[in-house]
N, C-alpha and C. Protein backbone atom coordinates (compact mmCIF):
# COMPACT_ATOMS: atom_id res chain seq x y z
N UNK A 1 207.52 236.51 74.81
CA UNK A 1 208.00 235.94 76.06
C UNK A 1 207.82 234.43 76.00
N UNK A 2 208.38 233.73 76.55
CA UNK A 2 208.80 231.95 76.42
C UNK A 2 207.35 231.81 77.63
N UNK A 3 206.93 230.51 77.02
CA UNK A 3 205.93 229.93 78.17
C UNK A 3 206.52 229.64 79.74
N UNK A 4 208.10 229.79 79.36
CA UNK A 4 208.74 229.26 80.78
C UNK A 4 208.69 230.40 81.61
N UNK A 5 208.60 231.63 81.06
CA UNK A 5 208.62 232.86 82.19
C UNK A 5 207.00 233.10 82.26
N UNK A 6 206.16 232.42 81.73
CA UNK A 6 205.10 233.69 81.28
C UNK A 6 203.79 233.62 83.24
N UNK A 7 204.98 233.18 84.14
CA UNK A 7 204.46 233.00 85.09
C UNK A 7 204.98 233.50 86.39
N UNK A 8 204.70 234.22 87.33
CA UNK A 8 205.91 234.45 88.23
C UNK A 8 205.90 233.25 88.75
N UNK A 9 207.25 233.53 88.99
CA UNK A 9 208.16 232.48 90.03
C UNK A 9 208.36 232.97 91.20
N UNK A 10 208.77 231.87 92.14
CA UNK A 10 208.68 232.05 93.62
C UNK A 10 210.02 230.69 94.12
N UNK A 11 210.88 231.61 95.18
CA UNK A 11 211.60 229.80 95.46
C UNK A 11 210.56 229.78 96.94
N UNK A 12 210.53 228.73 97.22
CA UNK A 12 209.60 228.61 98.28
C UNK A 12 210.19 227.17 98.88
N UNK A 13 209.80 227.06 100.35
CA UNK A 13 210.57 225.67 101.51
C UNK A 13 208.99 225.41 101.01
N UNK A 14 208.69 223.75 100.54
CA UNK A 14 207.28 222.66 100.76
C UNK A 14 207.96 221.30 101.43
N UNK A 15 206.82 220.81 101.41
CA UNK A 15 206.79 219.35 101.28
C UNK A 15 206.69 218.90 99.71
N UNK A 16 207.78 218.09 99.14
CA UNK A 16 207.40 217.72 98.19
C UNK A 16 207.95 216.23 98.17
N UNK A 17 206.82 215.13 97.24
CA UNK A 17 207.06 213.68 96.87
C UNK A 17 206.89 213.75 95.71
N UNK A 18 207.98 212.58 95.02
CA UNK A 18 207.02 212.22 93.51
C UNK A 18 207.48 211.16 93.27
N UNK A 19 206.82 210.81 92.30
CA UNK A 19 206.81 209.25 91.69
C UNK A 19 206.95 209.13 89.89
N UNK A 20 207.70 208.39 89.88
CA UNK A 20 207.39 208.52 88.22
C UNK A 20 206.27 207.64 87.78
N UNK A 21 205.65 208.13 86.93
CA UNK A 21 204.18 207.34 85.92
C UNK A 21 204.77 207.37 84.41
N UNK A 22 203.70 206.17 83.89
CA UNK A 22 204.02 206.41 82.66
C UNK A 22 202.58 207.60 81.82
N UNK A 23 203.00 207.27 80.30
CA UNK A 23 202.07 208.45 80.00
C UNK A 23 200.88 208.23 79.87
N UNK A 24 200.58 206.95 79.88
CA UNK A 24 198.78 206.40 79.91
C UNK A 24 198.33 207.18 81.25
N UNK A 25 198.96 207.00 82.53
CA UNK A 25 198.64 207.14 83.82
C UNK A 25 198.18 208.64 83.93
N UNK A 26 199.75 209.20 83.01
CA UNK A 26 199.37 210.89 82.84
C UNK A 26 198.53 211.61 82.14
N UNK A 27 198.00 210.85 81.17
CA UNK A 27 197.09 211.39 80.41
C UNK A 27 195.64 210.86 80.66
N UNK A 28 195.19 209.68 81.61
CA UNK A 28 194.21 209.43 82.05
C UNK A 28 193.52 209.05 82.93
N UNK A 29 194.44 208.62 84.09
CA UNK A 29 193.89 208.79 85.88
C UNK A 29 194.18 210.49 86.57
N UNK A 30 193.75 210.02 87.61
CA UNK A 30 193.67 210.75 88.76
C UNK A 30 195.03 210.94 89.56
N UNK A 31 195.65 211.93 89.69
CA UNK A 31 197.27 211.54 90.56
C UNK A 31 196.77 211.34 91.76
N UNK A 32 195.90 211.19 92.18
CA UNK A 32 195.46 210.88 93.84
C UNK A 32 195.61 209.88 94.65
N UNK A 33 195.79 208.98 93.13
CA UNK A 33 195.41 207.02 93.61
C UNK A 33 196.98 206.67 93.74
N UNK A 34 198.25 208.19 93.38
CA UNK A 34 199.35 207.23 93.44
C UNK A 34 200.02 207.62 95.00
N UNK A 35 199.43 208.40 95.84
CA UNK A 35 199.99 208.80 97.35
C UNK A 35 198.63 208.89 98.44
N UNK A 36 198.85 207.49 99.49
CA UNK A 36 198.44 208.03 100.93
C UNK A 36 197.57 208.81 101.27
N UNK A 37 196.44 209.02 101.59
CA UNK A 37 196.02 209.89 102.49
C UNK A 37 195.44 211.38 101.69
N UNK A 38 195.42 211.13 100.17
CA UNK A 38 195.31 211.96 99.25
C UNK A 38 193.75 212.78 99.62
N UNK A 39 192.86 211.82 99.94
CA UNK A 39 191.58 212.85 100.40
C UNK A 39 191.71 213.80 101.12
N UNK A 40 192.22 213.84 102.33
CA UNK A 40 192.43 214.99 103.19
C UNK A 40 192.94 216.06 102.64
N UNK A 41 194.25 215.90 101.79
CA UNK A 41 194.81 216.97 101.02
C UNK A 41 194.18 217.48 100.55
N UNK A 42 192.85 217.08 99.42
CA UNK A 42 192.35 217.27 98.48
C UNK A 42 191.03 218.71 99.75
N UNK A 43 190.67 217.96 100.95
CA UNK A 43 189.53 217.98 101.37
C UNK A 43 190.04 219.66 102.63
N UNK A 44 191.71 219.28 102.55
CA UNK A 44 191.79 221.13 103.02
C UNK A 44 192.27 221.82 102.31
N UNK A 45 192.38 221.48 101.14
CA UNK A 45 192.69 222.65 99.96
C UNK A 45 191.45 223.22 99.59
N UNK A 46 190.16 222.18 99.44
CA UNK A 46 189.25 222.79 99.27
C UNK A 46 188.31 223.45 100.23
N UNK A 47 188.43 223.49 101.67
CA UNK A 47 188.37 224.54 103.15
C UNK A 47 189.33 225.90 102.70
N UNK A 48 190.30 225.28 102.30
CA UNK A 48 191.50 226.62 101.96
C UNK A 48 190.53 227.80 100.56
N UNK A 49 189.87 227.42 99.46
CA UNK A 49 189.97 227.59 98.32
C UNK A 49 188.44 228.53 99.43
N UNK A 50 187.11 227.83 99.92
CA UNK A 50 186.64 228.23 100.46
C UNK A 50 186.44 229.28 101.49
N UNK A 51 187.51 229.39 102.10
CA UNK A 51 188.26 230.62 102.51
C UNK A 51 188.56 231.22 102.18
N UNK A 52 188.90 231.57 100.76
CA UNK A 52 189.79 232.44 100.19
C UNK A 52 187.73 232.94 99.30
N UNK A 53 187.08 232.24 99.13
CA UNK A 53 186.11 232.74 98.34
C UNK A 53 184.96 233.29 99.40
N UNK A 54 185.20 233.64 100.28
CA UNK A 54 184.41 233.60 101.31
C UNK A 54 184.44 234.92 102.17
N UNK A 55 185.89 235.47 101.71
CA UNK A 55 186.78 236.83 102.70
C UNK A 55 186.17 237.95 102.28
N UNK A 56 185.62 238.35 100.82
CA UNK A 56 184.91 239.30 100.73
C UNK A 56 183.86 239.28 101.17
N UNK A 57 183.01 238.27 101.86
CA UNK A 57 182.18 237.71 102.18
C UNK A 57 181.60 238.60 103.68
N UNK A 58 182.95 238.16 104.44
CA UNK A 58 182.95 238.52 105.53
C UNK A 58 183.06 239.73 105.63
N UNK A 59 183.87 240.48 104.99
CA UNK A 59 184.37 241.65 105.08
C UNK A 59 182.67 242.56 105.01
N UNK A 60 182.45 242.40 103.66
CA UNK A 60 180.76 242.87 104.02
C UNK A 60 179.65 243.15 105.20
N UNK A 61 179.84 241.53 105.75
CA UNK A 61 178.61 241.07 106.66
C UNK A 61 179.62 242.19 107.82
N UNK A 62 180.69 242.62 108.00
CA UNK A 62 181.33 243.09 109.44
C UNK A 62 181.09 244.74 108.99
N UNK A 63 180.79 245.10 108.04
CA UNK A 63 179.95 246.58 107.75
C UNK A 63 178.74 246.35 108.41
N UNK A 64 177.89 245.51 107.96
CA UNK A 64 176.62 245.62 108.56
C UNK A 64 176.12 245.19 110.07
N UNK A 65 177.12 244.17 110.28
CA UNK A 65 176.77 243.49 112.02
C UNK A 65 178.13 243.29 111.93
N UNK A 66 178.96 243.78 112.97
CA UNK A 66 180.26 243.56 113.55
C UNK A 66 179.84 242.16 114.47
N UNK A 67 179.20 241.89 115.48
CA UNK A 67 178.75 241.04 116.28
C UNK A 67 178.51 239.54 115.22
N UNK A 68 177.71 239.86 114.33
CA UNK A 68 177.27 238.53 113.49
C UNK A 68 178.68 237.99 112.88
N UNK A 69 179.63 238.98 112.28
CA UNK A 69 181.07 239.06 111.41
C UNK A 69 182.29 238.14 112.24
N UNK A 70 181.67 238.92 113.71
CA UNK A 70 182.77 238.17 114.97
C UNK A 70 182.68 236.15 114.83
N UNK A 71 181.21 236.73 114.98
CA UNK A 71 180.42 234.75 114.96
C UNK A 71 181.02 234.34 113.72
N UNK A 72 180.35 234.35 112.94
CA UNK A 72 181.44 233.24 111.68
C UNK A 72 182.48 233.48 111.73
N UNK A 73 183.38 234.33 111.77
CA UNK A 73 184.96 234.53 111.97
C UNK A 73 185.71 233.87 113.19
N UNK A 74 184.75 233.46 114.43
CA UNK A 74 184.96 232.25 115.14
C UNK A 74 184.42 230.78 114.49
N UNK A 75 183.47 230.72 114.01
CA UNK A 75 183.12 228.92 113.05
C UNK A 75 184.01 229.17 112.40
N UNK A 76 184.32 229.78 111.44
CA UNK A 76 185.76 229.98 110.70
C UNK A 76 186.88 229.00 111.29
N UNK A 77 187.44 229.74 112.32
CA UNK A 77 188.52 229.72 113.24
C UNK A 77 188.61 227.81 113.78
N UNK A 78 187.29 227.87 114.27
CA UNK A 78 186.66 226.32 114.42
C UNK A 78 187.54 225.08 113.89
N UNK A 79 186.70 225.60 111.89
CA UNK A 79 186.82 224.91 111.10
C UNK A 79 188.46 224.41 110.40
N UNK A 80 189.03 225.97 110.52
CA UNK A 80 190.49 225.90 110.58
C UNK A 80 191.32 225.07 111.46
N UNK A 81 190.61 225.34 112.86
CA UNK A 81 191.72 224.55 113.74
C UNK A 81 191.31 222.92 113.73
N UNK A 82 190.15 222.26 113.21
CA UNK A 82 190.42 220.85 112.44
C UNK A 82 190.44 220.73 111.41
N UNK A 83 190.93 221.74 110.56
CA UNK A 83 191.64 221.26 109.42
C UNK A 83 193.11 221.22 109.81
N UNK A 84 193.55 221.94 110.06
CA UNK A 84 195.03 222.03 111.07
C UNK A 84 195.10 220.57 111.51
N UNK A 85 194.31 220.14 112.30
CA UNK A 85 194.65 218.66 112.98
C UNK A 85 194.67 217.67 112.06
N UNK A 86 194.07 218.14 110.96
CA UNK A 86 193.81 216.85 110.37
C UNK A 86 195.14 216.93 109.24
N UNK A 87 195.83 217.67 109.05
CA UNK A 87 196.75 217.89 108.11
C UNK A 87 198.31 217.88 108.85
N UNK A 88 197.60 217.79 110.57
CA UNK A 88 199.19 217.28 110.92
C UNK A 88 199.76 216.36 110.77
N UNK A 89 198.86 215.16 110.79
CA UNK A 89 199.78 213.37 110.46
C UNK A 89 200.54 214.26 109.06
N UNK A 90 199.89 214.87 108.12
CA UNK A 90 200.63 214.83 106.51
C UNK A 90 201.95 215.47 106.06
N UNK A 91 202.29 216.31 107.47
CA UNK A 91 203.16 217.10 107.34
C UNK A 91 205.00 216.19 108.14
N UNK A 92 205.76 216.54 106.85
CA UNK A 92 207.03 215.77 107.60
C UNK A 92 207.50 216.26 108.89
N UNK A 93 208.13 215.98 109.68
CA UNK A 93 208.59 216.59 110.58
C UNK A 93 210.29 216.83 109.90
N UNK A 94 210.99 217.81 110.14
CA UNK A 94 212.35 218.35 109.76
C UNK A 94 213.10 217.92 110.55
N UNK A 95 214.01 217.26 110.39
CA UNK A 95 214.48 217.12 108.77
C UNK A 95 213.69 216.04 107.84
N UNK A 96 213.51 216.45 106.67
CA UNK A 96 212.44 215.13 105.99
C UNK A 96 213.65 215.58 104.65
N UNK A 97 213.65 214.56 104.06
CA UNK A 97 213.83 214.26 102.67
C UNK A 97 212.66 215.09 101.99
N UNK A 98 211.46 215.26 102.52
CA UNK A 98 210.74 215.79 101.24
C UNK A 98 210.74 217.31 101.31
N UNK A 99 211.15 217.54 102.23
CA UNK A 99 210.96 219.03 102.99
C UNK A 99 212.16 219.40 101.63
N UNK A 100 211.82 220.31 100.88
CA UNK A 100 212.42 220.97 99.60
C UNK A 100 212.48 222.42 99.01
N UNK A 101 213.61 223.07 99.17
CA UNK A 101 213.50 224.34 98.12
C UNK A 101 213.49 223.71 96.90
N UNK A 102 212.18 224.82 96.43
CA UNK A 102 211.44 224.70 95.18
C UNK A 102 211.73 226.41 94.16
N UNK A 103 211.50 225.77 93.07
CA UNK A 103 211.39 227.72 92.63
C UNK A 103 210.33 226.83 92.08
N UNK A 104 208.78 227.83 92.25
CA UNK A 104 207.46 227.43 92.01
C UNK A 104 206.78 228.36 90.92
N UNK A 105 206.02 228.30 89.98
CA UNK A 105 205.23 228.98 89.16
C UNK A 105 203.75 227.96 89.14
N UNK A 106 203.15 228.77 88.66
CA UNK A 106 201.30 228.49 88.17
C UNK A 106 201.46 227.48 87.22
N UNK A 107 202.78 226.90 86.47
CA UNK A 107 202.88 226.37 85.33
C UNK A 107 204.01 225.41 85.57
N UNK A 108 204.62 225.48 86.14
CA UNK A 108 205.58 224.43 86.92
C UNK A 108 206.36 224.60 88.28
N UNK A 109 206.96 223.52 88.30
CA UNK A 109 208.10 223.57 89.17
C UNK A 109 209.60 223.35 89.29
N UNK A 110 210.65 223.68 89.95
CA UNK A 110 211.78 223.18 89.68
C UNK A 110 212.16 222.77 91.03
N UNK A 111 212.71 221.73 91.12
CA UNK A 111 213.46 220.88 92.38
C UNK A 111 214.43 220.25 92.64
N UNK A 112 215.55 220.12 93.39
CA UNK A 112 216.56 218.53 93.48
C UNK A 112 216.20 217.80 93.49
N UNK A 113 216.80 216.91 92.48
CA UNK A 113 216.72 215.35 92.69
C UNK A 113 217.41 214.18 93.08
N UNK A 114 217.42 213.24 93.98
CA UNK A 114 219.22 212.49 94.09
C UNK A 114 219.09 211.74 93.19
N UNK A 115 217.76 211.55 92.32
CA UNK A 115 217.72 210.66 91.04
C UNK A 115 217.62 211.68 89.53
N UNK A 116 218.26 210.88 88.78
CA UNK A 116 218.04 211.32 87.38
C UNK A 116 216.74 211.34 86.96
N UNK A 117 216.30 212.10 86.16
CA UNK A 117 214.86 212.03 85.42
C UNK A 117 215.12 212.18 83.97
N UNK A 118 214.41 211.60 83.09
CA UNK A 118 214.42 212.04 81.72
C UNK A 118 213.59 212.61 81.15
N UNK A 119 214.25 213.46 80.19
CA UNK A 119 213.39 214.49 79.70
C UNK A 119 212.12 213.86 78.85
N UNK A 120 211.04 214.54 79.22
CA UNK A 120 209.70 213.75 78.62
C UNK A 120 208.82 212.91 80.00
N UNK A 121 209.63 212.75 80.78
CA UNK A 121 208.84 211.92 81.73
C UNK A 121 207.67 212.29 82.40
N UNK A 122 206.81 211.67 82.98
CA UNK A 122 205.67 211.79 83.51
C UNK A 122 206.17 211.76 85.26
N UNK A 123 205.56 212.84 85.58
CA UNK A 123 205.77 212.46 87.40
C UNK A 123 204.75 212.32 88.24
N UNK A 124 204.17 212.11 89.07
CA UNK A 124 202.90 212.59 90.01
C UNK A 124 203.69 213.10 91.18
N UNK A 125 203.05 214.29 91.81
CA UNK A 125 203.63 215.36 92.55
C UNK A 125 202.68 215.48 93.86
N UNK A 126 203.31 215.03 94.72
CA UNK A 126 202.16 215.79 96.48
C UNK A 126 203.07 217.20 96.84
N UNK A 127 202.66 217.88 96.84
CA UNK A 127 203.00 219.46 97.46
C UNK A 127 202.22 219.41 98.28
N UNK A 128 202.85 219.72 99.60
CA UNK A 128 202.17 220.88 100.64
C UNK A 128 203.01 221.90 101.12
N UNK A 129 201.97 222.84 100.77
CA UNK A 129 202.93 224.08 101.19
C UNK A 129 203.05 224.50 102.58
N UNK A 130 204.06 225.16 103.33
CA UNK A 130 204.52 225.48 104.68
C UNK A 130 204.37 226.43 105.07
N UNK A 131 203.63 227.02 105.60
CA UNK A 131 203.14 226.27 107.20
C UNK A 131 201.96 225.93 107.39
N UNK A 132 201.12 225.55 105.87
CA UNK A 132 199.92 226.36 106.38
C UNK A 132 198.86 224.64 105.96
N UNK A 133 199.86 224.08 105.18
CA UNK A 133 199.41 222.39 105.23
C UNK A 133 198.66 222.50 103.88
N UNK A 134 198.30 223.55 103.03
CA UNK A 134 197.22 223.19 101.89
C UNK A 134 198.56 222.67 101.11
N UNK A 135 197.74 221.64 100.35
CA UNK A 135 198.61 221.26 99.22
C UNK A 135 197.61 220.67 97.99
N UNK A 136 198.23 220.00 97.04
CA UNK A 136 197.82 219.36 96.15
C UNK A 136 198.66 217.81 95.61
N UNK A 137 198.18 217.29 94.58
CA UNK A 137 198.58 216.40 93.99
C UNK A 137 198.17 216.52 92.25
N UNK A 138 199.18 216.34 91.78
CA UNK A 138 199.00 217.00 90.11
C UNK A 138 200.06 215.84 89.45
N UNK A 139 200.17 215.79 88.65
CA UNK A 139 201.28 215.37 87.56
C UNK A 139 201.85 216.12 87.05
N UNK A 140 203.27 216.35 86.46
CA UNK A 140 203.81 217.23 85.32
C UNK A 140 205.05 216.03 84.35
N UNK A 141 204.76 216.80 83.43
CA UNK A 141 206.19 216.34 83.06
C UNK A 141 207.21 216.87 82.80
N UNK A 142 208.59 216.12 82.49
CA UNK A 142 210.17 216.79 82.86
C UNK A 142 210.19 217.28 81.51
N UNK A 143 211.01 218.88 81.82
CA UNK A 143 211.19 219.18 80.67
C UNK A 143 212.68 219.10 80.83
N UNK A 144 213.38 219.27 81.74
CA UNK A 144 214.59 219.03 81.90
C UNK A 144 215.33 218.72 83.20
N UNK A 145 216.46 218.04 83.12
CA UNK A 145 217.19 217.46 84.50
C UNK A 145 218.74 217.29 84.20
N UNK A 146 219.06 218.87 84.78
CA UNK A 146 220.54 218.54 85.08
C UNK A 146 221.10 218.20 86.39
N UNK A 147 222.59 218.07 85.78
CA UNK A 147 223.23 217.68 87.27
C UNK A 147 223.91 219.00 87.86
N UNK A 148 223.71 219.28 88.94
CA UNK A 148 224.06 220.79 89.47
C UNK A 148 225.37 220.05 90.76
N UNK A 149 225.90 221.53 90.88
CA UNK A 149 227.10 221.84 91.85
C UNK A 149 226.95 220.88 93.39
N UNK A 150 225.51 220.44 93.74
CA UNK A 150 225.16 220.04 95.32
C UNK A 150 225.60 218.49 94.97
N UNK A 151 225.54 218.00 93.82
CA UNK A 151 225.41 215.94 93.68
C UNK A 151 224.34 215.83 94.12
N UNK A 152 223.07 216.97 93.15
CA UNK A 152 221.82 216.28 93.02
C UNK A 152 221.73 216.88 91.48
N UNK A 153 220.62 216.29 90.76
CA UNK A 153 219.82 216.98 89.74
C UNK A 153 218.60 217.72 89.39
N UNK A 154 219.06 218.77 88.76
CA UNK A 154 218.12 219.69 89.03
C UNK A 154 217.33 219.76 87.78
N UNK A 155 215.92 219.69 88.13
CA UNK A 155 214.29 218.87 87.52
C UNK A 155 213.91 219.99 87.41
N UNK A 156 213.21 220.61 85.90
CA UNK A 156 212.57 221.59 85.77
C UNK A 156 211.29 220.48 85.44
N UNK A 157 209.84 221.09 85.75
CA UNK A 157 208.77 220.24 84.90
C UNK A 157 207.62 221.28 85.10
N UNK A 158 206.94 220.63 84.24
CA UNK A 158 205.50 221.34 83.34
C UNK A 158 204.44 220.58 84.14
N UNK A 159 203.54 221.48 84.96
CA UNK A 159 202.60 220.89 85.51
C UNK A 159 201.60 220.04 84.24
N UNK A 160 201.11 218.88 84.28
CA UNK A 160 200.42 218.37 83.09
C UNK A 160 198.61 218.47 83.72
N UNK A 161 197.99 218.55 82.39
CA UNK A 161 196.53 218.44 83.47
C UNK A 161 196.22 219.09 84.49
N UNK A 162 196.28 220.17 84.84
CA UNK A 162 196.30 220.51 86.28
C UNK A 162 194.62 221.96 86.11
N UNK A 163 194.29 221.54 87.15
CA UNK A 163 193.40 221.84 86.96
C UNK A 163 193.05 223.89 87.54
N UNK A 164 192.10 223.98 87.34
CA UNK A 164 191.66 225.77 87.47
C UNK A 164 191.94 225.39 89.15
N UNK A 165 191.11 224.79 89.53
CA UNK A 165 191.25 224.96 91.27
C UNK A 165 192.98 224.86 91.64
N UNK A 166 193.69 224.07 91.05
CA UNK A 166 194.67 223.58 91.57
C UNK A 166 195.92 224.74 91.30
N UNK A 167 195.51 225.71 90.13
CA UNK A 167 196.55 226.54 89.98
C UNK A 167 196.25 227.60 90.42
N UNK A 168 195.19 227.76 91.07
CA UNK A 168 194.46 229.12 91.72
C UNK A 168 194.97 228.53 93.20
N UNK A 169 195.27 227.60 93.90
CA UNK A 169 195.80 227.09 94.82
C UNK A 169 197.43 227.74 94.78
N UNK A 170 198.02 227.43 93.85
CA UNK A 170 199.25 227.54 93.64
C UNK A 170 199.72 229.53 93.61
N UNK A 171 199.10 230.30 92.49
CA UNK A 171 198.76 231.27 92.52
C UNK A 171 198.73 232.32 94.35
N UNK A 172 197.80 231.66 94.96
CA UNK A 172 197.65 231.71 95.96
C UNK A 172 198.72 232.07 97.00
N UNK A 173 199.67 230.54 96.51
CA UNK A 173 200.52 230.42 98.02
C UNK A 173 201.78 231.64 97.20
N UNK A 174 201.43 231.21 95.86
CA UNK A 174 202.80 232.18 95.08
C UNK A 174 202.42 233.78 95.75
N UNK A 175 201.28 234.54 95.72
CA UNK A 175 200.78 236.02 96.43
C UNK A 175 201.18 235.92 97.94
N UNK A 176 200.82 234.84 98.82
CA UNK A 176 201.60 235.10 100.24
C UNK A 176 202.83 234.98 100.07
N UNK A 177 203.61 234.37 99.53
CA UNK A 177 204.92 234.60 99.31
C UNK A 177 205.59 235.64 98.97
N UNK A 178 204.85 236.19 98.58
CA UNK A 178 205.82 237.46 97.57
C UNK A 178 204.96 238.85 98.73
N UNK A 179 204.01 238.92 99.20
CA UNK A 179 203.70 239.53 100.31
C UNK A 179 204.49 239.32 102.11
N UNK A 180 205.02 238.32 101.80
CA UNK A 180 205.52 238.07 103.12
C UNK A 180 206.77 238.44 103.16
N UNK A 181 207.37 238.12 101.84
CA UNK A 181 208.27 238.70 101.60
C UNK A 181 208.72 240.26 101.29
N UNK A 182 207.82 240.93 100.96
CA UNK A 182 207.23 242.31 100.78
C UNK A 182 207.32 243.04 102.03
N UNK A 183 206.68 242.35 103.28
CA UNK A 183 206.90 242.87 104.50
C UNK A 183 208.31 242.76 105.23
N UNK A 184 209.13 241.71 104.77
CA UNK A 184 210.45 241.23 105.39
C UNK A 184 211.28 242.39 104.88
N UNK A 185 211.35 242.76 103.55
CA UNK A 185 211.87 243.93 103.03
C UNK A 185 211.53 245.46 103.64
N UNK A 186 210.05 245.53 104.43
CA UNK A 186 209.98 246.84 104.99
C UNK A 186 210.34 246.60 106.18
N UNK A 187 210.24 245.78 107.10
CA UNK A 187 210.66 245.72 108.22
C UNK A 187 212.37 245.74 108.23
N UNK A 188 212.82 245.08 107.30
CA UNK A 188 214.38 245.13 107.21
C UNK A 188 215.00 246.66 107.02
N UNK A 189 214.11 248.00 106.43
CA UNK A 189 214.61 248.80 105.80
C UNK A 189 214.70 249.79 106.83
């Protein structure tokens, strides 16, 4: 199997920006320093990642004390609804230019572009995914960019560097997707 499938795919509506870098940038900073407001992103993905490591957690403690299970599942709730606030400045309002169908994998992404890219290039990438505001910031580079039927070009790229947290992030939103979609199909049937 080709490294290009060896991942499911997902098309999915985000927020997406990017920038082109060169390959020093890609192979040895931080993509954080090239977009805005990058801590917060960074700071509810990792509330998000915490949540997600935390659910078996709960699930336990609500066998043994339903009452105690209720209490953190409200601090929970708390903690969620200012992360929520704090991830609203980051989110475009629609219509946005960045607001984008994506087809997404653990290993890349594909997107329109109204600009050309060349193959080999370095990008830095802000994703946030919809509705729920976690996102990231990563680099990849282009493995390819055609020109498609809309009079945009269409950017396949290779996440570069990207780290365990960041594709277990991705992973993530790729399982609600394909579950949400899972339910749209039984409810439709």
């Amino acid at each position: 199997m080709s490294e290009r499938r060896s991942y499911f795919r997902i098309d999915e509506t985000i927020a997406l920006e990017f920038k082109n870098v060169d390959e020093l940038t890609a192979n040895k900073n931080q993509p954080d320093a090239l977009f805005n407001n990058a801590n917060s992103l960074k700071l509810y993905s990792e509330l998000k990642k915490i949540d997600a490591d935390n659910a078996q957690f709960l699930f336990q403690i609500k066998e043994l004390s339903r009452p105690l299970a209720e209490y953190l599942h409200n601090l929970n709730r708390k903690i969620e609804l200012l992360g929520q606030q704090l991830m609203a400045d980051q989110k475009p309002s629609p219509p946005s230019k960045t607001i984008k169908q994506v087809n997404l994998s653990e290993g890349g992404i594909a997107f329109g572009s109204s600009s050309a890219l060349n193959t080999d290039d370095f990008i830095g990438l802000r994703i946030v995914f919809l509705p729920s505001n976690a996102g990231l910031i990563l680099f990849a580079k282009v493995i390819r960019c055609e020109p498609s039927n809309t009079g945009e070009f269409q950017v396949a790229a290779k996440f570069h560097r990207i780290t365990d947290l960041q594709q277990q992030l991705i992973g993530q939103q790729i399982m609600r997707a394909q579950m949400a979609e899972k339910r749209r199909l039984q409810e439709n049937s």
